[in-house]
Protein backbone atom coordinates (compact mmCIF):
# COMPACT_ATOMS: atom_id res chain seq x y z
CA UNK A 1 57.48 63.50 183.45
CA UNK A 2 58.82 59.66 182.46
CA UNK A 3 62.03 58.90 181.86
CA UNK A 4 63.50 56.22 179.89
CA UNK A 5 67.27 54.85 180.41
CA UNK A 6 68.69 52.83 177.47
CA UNK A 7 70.81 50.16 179.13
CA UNK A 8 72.89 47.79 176.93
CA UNK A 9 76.64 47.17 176.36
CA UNK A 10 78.95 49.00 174.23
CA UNK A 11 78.32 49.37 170.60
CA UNK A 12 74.73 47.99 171.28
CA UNK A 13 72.84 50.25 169.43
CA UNK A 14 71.72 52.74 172.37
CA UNK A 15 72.64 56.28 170.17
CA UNK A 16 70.68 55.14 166.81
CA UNK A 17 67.61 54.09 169.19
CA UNK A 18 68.16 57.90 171.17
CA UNK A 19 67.67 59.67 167.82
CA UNK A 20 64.46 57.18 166.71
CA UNK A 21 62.86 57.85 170.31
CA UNK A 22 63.20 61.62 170.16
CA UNK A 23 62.03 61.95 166.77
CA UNK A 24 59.46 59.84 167.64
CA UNK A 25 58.37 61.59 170.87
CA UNK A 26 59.05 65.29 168.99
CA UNK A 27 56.51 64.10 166.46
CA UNK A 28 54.42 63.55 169.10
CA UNK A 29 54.24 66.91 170.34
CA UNK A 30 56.15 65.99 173.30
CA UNK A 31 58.57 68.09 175.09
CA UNK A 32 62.15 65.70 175.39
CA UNK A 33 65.26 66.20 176.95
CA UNK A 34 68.70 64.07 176.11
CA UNK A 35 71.02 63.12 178.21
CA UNK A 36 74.25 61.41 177.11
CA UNK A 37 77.20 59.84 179.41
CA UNK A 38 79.70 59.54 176.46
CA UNK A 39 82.87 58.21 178.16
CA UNK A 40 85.11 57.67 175.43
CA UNK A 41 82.43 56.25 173.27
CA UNK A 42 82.42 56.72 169.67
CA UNK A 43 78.57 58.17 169.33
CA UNK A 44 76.79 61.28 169.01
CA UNK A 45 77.50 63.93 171.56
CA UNK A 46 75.85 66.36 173.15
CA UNK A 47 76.53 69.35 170.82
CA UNK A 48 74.88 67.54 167.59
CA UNK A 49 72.19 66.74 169.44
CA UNK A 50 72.05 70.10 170.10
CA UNK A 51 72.57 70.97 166.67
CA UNK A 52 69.59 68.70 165.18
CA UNK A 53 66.95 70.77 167.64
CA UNK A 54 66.72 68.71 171.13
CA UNK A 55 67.24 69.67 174.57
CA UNK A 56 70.72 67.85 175.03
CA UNK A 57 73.09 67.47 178.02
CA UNK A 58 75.89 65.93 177.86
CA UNK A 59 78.25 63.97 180.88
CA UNK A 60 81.69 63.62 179.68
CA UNK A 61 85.06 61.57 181.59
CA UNK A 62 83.15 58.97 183.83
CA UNK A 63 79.96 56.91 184.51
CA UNK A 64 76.73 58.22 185.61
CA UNK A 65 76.10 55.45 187.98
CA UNK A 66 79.76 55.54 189.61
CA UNK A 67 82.05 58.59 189.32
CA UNK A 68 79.32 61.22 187.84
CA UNK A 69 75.86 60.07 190.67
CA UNK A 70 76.15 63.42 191.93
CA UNK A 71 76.67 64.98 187.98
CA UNK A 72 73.78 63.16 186.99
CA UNK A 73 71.58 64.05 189.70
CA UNK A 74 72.53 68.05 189.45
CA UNK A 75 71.64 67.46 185.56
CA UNK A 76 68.67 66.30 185.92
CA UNK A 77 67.43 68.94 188.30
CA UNK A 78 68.73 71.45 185.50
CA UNK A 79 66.50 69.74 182.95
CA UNK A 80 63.65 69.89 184.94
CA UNK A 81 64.11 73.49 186.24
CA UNK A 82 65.25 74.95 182.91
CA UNK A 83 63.67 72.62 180.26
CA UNK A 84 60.57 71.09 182.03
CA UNK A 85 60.16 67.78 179.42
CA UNK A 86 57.82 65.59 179.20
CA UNK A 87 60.27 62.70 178.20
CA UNK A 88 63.62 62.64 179.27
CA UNK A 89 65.55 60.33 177.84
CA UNK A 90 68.93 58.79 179.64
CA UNK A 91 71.83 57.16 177.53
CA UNK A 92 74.14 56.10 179.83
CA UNK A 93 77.65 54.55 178.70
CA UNK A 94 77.59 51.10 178.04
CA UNK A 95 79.61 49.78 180.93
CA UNK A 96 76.80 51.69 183.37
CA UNK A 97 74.49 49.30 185.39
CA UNK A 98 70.95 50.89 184.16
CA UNK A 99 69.44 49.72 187.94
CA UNK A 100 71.85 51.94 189.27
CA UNK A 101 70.89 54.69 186.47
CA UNK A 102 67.09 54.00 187.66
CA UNK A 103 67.78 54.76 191.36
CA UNK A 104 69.86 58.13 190.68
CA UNK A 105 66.39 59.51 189.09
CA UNK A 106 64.38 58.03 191.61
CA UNK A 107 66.05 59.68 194.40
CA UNK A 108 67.13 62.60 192.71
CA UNK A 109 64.11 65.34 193.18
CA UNK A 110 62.88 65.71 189.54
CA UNK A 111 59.71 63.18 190.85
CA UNK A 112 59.42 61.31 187.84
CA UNK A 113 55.48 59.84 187.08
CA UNK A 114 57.77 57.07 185.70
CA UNK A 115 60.89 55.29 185.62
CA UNK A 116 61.87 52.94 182.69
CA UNK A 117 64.74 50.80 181.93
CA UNK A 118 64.89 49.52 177.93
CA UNK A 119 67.35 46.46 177.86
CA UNK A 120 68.99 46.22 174.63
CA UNK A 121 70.93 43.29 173.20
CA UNK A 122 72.65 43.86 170.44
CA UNK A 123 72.26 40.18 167.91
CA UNK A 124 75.30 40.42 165.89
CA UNK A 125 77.96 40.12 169.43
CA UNK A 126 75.49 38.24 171.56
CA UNK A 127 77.57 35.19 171.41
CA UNK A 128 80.62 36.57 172.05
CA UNK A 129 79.11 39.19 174.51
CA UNK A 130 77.31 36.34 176.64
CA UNK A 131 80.78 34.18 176.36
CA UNK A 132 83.29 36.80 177.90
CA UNK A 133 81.02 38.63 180.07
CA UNK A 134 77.61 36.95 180.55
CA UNK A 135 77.38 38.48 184.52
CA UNK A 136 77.83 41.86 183.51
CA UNK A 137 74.95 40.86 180.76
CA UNK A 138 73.01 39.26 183.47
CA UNK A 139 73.23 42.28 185.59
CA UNK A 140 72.79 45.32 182.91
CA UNK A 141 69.75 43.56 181.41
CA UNK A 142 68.27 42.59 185.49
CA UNK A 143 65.73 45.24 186.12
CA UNK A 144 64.91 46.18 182.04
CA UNK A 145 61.31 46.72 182.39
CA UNK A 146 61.00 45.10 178.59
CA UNK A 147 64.17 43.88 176.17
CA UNK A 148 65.01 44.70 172.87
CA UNK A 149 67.42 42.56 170.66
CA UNK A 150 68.24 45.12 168.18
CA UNK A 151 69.83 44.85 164.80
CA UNK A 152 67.83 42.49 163.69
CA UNK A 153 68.63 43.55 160.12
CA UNK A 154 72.12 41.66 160.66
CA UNK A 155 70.63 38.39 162.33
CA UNK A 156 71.58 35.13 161.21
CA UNK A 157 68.50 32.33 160.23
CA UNK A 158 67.26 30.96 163.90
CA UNK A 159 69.58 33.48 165.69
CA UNK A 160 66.58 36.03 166.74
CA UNK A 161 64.73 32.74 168.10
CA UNK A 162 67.91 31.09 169.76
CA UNK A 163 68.59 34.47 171.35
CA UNK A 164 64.87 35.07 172.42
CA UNK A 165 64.74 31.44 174.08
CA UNK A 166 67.92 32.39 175.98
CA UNK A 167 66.29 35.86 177.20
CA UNK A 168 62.96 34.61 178.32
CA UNK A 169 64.32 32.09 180.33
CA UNK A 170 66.86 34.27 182.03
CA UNK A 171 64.72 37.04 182.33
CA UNK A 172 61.18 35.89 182.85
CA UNK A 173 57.66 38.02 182.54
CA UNK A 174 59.46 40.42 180.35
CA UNK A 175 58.51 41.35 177.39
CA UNK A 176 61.27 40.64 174.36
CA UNK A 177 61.07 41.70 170.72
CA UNK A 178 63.64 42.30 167.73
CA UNK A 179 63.84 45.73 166.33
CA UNK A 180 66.42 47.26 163.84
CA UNK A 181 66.79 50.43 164.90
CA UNK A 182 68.92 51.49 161.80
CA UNK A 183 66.22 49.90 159.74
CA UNK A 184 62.92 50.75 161.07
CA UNK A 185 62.22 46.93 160.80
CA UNK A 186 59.53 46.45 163.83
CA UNK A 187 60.22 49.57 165.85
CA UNK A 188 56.57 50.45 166.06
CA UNK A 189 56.69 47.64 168.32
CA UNK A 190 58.68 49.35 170.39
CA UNK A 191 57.37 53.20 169.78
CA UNK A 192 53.53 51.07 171.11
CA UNK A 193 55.32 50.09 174.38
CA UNK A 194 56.64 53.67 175.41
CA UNK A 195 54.07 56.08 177.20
């Protein structure tokens, strides 16, 4: 079983890249659970999921990696027990630290074969994102095992490049790339890095 946590601020893009991922990994024959911290997020809940044909939980009124460890945890046993997936894929709210996300599964006893984190920056409020809270950047993008800057679609000439120098030097030996996910627009890129 891998699991893959989508960790990126609010409004980043982390629902519309959900939906592309499971369609992607459905497709693929491959058994995938969802599971959504909405927490007062404007975004697609649990029940539509539900609705469109995936294995969907949902984690209402709090953070995964705060308030709702022991939520998340209890979920994720339920998945495996009752669902068994292949993929399970983790959207946590975008004020969660995905690190924290990462050690919650890790500790928890579904004994993943893998552990993921997919940073995602989202191009059209990097500036102002980086400006007013460049730490909390810093930190939710730390441990991203690769980073996406996503809507590239709405990029400004030189702004994918100027936001790709900033990320490789802040964030080293990881792999970066610009997707749109509402596009399509290189997201094979991304479908050839996932297991």
């Amino acid at each position: 079983m891998y699991v893959y946590i989508l960790g990126g601020f609010l409004g980043s893009g982390k629902t519309t890249l959900l939906m592309k991922l499971a369609s992607m990994y459905t497709k693929r024959g491959e058994k995938t659970a969802l599971l959504v911290n909405e927490s007062g997020e404007i975004g697609v809940d649990g029940a539509t999921l539900k609705a469109q044909g995936y294995d969907a939980m949902e984690l209402p009124n709090g953070c995964i990696c705060c308030s709702l460890s022991g939520t998340l945890q209890t979920a994720l046993k339920n998945i495996k027990n009752d669902i068994d997936p292949d993929i399970i894929i983790v959207e946590p709210t975008g004020l969660a630290l995905p690190h924290k996300v990462k050690e919650l599964v890790n500790v928890s006893m579904i004994d993943p074969d893998e552990t993921y984190i997919i940073g995602i920056a989202d191009i059209q409020r990097f500036d102002d994102l980086v400006k007013k809270k460049e730490q909390f950047f810093k930190m939710q993008m730390s441990h991203a095992d690769f980073i996406i800057i996503n809507k590239k679609d709405l990029a400004r000439p030189g702004q994918i490049e100027e936001v790709t120098k900033w990320l490789n030097s802040e964030f080293p030996n990881r792999p970066v790339f610009s997707v749109s996910a509402k596009t399509d627009e290189n997201i094979d890129q991304l479908y050839e890095m996932m297991r």
